[in-house]
Each structure stands twice: as C-alpha cells, then as structure tokens.
PDB file of N, CA and C in Angstrom:
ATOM      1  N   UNK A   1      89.023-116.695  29.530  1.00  0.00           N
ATOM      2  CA  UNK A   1      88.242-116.041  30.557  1.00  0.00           C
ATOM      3  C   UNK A   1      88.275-114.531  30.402  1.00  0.00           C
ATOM      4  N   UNK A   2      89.189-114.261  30.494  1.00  0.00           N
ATOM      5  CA  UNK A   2      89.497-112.338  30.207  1.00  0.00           C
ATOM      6  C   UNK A   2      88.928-112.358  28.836  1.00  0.00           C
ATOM      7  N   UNK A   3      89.325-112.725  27.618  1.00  0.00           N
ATOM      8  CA  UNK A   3      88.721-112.513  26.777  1.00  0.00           C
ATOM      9  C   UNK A   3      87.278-112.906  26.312  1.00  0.00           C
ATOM     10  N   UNK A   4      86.387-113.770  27.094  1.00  0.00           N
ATOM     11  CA  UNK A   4      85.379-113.290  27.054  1.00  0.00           C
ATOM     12  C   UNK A   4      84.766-112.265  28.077  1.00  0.00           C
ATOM     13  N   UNK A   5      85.380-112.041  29.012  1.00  0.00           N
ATOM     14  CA  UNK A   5      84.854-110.913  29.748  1.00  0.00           C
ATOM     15  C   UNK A   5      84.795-109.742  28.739  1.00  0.00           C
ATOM     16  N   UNK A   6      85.856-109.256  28.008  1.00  0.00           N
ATOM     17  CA  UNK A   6      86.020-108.356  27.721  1.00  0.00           C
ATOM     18  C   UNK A   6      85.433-108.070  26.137  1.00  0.00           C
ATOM     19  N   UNK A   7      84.900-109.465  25.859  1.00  0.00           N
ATOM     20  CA  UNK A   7      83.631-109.683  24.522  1.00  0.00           C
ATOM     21  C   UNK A   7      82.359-109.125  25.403  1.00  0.00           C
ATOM     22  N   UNK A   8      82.173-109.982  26.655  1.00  0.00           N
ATOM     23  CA  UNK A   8      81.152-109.544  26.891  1.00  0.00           C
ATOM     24  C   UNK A   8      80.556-108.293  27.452  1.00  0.00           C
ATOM     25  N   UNK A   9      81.566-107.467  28.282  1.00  0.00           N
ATOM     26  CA  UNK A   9      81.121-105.795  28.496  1.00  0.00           C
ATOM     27  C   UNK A   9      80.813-105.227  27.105  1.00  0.00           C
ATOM     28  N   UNK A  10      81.854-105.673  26.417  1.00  0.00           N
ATOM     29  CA  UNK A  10      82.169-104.594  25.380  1.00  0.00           C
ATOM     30  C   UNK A  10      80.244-104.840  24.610  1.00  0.00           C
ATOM     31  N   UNK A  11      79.827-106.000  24.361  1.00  0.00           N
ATOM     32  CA  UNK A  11      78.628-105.915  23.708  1.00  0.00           C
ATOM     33  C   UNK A  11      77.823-105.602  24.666  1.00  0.00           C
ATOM     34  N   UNK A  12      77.620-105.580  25.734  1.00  0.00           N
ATOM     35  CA  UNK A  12      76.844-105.044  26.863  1.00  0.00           C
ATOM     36  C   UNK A  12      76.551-103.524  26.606  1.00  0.00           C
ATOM     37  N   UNK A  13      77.614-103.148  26.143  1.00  0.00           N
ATOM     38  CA  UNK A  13      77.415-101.989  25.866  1.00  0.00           C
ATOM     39  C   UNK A  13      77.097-101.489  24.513  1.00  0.00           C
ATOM     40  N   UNK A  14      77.233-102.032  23.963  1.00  0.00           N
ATOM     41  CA  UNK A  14      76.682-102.024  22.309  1.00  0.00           C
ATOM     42  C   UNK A  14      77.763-101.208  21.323  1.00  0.00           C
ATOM     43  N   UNK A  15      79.223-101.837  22.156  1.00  0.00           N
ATOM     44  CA  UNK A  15      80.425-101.195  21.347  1.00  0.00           C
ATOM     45  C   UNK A  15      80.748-102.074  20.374  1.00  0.00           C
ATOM     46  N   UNK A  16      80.796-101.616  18.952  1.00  0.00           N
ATOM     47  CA  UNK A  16      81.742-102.387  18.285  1.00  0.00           C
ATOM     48  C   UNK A  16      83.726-102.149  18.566  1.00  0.00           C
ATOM     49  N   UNK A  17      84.037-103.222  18.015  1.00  0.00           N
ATOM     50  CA  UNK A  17      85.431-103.734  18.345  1.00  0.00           C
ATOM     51  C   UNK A  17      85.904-102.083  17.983  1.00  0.00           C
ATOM     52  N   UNK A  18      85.792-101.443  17.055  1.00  0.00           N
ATOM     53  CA  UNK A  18      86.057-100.455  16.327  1.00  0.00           C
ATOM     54  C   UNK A  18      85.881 -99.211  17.511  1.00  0.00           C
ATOM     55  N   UNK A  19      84.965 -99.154  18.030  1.00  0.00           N
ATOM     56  CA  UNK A  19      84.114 -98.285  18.972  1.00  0.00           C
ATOM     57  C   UNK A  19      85.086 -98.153  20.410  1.00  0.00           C
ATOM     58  N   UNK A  20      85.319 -99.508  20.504  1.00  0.00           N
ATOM     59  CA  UNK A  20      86.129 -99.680  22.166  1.00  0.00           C
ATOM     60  C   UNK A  20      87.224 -99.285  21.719  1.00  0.00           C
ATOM     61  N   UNK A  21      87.808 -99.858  20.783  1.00  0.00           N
ATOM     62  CA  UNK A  21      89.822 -99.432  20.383  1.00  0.00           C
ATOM     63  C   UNK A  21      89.646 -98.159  20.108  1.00  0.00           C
ATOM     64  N   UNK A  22      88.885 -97.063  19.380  1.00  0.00           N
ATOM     65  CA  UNK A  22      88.643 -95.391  19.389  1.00  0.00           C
ATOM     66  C   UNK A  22      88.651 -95.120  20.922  1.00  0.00           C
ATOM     67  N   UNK A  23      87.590 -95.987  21.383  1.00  0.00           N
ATOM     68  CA  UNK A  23      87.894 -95.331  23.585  1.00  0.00           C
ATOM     69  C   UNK A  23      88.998 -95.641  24.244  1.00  0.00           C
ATOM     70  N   UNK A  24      89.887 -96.857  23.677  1.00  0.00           N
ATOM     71  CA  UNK A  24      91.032 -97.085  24.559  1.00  0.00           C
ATOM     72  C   UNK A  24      92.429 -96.707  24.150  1.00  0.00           C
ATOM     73  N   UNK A  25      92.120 -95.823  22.517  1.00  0.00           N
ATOM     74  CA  UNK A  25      93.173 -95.470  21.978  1.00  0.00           C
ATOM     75  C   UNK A  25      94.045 -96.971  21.544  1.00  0.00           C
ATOM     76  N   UNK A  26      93.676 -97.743  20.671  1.00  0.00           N
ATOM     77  CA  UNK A  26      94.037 -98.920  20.231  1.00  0.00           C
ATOM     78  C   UNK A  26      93.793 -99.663  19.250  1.00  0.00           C
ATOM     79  N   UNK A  27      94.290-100.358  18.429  1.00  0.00           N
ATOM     80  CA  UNK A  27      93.840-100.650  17.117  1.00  0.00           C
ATOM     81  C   UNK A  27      92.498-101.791  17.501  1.00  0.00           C
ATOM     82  N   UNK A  28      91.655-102.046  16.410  1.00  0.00           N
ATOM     83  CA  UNK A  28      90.471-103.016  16.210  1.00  0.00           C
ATOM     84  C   UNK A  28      91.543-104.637  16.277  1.00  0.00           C
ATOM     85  N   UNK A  29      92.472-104.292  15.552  1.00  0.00           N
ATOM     86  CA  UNK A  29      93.186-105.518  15.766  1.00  0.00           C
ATOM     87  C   UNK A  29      93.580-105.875  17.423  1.00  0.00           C
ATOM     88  N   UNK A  30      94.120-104.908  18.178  1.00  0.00           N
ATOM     89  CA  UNK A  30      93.995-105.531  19.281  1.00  0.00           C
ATOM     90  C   UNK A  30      93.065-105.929  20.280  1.00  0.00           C
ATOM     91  N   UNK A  31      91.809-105.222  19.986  1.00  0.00           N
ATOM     92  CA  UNK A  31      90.705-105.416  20.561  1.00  0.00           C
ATOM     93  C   UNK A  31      90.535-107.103  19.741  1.00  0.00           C
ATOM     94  N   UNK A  32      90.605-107.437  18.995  1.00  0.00           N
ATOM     95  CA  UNK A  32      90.240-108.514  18.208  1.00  0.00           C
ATOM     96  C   UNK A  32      91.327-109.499  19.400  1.00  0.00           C
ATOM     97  N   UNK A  33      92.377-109.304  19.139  1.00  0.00           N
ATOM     98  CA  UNK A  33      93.679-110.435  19.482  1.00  0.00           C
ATOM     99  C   UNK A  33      93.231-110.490  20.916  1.00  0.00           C
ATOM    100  N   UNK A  34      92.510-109.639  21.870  1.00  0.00           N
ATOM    101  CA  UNK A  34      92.511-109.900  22.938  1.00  0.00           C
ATOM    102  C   UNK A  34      91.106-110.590  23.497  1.00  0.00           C
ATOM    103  N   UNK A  35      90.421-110.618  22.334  1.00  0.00           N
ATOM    104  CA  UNK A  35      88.695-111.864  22.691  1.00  0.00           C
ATOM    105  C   UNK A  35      89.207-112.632  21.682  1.00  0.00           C
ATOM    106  N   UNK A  36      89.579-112.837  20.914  1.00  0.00           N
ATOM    107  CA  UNK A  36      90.290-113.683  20.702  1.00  0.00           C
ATOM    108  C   UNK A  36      91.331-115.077  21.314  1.00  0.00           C
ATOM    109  N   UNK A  37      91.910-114.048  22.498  1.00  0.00           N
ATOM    110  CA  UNK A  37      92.690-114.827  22.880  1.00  0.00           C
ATOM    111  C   UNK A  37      94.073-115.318  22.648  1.00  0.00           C
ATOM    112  N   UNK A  38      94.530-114.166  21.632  1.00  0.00           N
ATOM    113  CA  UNK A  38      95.843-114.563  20.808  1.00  0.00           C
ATOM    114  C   UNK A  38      96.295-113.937  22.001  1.00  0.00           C
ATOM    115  N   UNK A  39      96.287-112.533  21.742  1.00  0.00           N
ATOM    116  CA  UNK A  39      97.165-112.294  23.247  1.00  0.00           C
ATOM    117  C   UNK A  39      96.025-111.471  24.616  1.00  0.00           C
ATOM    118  N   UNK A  40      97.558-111.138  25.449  1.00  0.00           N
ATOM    119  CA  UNK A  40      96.578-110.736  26.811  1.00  0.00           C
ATOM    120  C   UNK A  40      97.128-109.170  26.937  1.00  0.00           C
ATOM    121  N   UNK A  41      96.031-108.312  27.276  1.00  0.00           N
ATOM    122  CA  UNK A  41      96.430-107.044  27.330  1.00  0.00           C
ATOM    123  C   UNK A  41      97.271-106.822  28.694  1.00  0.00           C
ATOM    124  N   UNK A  42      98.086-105.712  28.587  1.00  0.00           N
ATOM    125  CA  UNK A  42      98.978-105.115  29.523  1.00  0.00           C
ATOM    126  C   UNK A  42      98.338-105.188  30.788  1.00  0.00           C
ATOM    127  N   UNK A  43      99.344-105.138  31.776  1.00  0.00           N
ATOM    128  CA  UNK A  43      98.415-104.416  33.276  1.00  0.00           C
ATOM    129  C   UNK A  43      97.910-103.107  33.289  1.00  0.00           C
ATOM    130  N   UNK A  44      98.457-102.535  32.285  1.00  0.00           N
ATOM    131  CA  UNK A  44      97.927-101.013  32.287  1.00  0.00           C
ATOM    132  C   UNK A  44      97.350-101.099  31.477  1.00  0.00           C
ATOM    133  N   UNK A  45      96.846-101.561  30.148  1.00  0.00           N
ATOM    134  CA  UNK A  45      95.189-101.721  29.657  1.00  0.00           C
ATOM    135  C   UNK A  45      94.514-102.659  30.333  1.00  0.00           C
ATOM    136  N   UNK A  46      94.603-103.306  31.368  1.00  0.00           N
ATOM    137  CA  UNK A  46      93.535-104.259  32.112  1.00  0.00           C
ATOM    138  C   UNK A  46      93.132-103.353  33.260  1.00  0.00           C
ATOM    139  N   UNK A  47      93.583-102.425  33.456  1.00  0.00           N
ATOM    140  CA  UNK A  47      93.261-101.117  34.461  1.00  0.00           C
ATOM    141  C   UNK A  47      92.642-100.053  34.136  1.00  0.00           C
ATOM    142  N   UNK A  48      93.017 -99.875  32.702  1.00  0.00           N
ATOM    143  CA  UNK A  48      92.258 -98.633  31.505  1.00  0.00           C
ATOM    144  C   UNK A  48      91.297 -98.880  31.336  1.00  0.00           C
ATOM    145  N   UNK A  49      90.709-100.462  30.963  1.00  0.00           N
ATOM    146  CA  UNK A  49      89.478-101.405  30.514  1.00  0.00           C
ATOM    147  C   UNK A  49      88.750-101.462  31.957  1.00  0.00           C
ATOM    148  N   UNK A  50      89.469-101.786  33.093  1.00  0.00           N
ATOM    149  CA  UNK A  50      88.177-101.694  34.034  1.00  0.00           C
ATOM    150  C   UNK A  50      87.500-100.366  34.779  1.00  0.00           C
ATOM    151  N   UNK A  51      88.721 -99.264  34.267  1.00  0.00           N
ATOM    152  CA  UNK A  51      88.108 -97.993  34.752  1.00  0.00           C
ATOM    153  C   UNK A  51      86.519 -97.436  34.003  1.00  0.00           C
ATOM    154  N   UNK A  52      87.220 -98.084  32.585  1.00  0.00           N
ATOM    155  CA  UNK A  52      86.514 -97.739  30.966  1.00  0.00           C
ATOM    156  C   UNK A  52      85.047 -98.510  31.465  1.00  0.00           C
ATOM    157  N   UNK A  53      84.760 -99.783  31.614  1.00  0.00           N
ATOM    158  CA  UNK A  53      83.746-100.475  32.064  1.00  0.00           C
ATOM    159  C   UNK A  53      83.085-100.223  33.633  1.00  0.00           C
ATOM    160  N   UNK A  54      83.961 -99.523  34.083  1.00  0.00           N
ATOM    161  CA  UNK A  54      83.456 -99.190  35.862  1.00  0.00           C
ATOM    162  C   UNK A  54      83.331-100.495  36.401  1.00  0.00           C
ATOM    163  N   UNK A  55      84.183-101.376  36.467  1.00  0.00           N
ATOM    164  CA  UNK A  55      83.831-102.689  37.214  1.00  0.00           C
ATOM    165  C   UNK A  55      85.593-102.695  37.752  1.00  0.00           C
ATOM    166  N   UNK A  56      86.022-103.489  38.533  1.00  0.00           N
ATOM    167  CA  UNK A  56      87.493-103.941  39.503  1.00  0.00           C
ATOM    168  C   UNK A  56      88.278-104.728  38.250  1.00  0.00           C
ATOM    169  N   UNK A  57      89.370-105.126  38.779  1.00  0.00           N
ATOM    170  CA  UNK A  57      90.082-105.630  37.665  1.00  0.00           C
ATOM    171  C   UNK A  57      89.753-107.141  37.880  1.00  0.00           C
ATOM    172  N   UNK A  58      89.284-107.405  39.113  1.00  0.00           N
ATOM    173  CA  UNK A  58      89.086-108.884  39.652  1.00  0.00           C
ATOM    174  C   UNK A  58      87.614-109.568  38.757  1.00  0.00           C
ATOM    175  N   UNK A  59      86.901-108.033  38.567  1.00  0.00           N
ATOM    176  CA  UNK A  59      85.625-108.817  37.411  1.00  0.00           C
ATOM    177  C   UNK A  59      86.535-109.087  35.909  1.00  0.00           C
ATOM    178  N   UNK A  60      87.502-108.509  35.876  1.00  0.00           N
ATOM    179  CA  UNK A  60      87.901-108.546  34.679  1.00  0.00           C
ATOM    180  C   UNK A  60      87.949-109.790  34.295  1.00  0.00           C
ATOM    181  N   UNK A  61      88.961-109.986  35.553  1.00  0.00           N
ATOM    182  CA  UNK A  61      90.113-111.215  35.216  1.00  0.00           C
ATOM    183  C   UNK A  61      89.075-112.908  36.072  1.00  0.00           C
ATOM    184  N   UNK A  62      88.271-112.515  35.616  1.00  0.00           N
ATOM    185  CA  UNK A  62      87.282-113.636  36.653  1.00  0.00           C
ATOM    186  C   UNK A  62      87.265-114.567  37.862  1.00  0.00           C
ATOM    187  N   UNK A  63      88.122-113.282  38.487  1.00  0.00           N
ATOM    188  CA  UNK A  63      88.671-113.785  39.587  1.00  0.00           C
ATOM    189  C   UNK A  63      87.124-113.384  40.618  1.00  0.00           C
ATOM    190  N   UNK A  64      86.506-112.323  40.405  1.00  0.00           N
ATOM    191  CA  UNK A  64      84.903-112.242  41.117  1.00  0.00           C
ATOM    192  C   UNK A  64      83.906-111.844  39.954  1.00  0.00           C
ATOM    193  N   UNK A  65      83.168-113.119  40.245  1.00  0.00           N
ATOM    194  CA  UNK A  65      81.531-113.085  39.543  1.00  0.00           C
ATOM    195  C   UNK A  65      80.652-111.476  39.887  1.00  0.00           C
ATOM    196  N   UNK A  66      81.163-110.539  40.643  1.00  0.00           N
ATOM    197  CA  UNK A  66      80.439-109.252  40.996  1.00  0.00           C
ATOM    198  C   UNK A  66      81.016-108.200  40.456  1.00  0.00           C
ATOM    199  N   UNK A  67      80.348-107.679  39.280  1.00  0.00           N
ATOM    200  CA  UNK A  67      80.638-106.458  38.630  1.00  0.00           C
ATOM    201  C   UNK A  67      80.306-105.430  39.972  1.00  0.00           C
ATOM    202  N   UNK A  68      81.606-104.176  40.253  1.00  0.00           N
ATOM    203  CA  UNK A  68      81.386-103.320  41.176  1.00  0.00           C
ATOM    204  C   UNK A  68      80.653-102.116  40.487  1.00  0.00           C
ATOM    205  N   UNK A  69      80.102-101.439  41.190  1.00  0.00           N
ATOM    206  CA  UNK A  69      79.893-100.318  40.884  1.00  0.00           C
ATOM    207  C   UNK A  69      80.384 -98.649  41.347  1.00  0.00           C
ATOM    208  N   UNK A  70      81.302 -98.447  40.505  1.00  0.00           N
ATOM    209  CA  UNK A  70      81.923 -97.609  41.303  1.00  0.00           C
ATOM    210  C   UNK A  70      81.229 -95.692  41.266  1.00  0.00           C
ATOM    211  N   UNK A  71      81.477 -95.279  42.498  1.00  0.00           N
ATOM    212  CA  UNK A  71      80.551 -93.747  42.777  1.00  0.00           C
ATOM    213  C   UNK A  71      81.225 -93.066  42.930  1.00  0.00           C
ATOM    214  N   UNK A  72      82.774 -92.887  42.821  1.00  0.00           N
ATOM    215  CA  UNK A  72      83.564 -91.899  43.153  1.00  0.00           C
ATOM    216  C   UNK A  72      82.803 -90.736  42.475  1.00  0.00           C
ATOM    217  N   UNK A  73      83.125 -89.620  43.251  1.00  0.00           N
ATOM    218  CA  UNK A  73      82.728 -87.972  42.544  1.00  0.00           C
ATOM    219  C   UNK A  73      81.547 -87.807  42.164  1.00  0.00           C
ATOM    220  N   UNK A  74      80.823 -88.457  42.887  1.00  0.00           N
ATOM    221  CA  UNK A  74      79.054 -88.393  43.164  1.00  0.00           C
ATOM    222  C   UNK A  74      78.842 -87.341  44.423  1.00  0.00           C
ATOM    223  N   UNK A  75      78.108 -86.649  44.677  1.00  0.00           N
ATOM    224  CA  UNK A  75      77.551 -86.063  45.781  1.00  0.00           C
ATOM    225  C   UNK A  75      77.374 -86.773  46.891  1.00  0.00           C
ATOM    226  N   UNK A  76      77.269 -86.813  47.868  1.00  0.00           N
ATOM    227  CA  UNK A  76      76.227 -87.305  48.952  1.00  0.00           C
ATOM    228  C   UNK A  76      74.957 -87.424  48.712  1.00  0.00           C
ATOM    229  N   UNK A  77      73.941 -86.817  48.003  1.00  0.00           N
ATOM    230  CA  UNK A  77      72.826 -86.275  47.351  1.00  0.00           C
ATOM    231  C   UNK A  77      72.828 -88.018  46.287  1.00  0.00           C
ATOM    232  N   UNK A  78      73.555 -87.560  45.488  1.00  0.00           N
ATOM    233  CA  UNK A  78      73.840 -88.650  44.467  1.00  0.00           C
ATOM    234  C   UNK A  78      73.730 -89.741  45.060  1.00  0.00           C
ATOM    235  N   UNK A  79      74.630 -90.253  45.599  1.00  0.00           N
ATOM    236  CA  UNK A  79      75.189 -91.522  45.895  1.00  0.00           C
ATOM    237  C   UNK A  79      73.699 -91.954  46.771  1.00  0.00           C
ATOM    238  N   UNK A  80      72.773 -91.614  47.593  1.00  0.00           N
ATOM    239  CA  UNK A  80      71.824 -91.976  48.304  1.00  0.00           C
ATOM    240  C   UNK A  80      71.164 -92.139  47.043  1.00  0.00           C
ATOM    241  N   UNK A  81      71.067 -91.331  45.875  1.00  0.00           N
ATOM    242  CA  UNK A  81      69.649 -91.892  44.933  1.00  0.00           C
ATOM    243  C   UNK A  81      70.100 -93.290  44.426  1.00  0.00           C
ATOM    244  N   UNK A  82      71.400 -93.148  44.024  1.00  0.00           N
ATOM    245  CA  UNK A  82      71.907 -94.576  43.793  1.00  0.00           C
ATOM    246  C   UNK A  82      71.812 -95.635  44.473  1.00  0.00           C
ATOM    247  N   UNK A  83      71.563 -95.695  46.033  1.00  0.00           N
ATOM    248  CA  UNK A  83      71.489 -96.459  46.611  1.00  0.00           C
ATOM    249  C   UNK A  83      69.948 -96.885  46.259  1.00  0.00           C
ATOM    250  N   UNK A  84      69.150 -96.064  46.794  1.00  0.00           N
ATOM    251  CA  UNK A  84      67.658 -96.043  46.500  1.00  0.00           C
ATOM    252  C   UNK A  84      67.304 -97.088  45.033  1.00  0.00           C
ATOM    253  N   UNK A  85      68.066 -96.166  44.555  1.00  0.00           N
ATOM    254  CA  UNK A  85      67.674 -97.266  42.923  1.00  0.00           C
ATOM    255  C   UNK A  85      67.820 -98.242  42.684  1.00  0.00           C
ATOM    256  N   UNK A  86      68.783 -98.827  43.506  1.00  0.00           N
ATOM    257  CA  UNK A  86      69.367-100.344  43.120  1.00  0.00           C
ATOM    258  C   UNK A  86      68.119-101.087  44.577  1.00  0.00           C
ATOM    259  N   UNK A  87      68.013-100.253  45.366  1.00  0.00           N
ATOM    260  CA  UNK A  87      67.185-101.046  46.516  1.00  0.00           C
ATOM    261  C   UNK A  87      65.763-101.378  45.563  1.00  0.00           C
ATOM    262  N   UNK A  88      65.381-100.575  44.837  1.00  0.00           N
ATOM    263  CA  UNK A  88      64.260-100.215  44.243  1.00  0.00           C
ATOM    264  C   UNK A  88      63.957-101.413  42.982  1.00  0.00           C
ATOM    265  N   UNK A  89      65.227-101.756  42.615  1.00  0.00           N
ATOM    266  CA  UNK A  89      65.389-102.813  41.280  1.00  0.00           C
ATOM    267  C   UNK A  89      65.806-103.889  41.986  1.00  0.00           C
ATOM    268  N   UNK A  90      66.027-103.998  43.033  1.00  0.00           N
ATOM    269  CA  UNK A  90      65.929-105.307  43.766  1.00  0.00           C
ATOM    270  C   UNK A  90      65.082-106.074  43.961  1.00  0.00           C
ATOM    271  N   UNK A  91      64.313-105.031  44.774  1.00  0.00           N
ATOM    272  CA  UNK A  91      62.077-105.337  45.014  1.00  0.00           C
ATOM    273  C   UNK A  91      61.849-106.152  43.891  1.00  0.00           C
ATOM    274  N   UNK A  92      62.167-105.775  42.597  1.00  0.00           N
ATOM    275  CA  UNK A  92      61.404-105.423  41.526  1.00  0.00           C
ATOM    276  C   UNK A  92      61.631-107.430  41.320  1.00  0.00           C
ATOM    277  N   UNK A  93      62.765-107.595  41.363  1.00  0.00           N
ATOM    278  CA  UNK A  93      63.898-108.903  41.126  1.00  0.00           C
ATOM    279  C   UNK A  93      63.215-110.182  41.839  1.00  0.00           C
ATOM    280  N   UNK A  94      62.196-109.843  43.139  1.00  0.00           N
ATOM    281  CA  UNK A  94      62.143-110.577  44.111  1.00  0.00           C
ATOM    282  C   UNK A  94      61.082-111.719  43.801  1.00  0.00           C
TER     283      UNK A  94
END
C-alpha cells in the first residue's frame, strides 16, 4: 500500500526514482526498496515524503483515499483564488 502510494505520486509527478532520492537526499536504491516493498521508510522520511508531495501522512499510508491540499504561507489574497479554482474545476467535473 505505501509503496504504491509512493510509485504513484512520485510518477504523478513525472519524477524518476533518481529525481525523488536527489529531493529527499537518498539513494535510487532506496527509493527502489521502498515501491518495491523490500523495506518501509522511517517515520521521518514518511513525513519528509508527505511534506515533499503536499498531501498528510494518512494519504500516504492509505489510511485516507483524500490527498490534502495544503496552503500554509499563502496570503489571504491567495488562499481565496485557490479556493475559487478548485470551485471552478469542480463545475467543470459535474
């Protein structure tokens, strides 16, 4: 479960294995061992990885189907267009 979560952001984003272990400071091998499934990353890379992805650790660990979106250190200004936008791609959804 974690390890495909963490197959699947990572191509969501169009990182290679190579690409994410340069962002998390970590070898390709452990990015490998951990969609893999050999092993399970730390609590403190399962916290690094969901800051890194902007989603909770609970999307991580598939404990919730709802990727969050997090707005810290947005404006007031900001955070309303954000709202707007997602209201806006909702319509769109309907």
């Amino acid at each position: 479960m974690l390890n495909e979560r963490i197959r699947q952001l990572r191509t969501l984003r169009n990182l290679s294995q190579v690409e994410l272990a340069k962002a998390l400071n970590v070898s390709k091998q452990c990015i490998s061992n951990w969609e893999n499934d050999n092993i399970l990353p730390s609590i403190e890379m399962l916290v690094r990885m969901a800051k890194f992805f902007d989603v909770s650790t609970d999307y991580m660990l598939c404990i919730s189907d709802r990727p969050e979106l997090f707005i810290d250190g947005l404006t007031p200004t900001q955070t309303e267009h954000v709202k707007l936008l997602v209201d806006d791609l909702r319509k769109i959804n309907i």
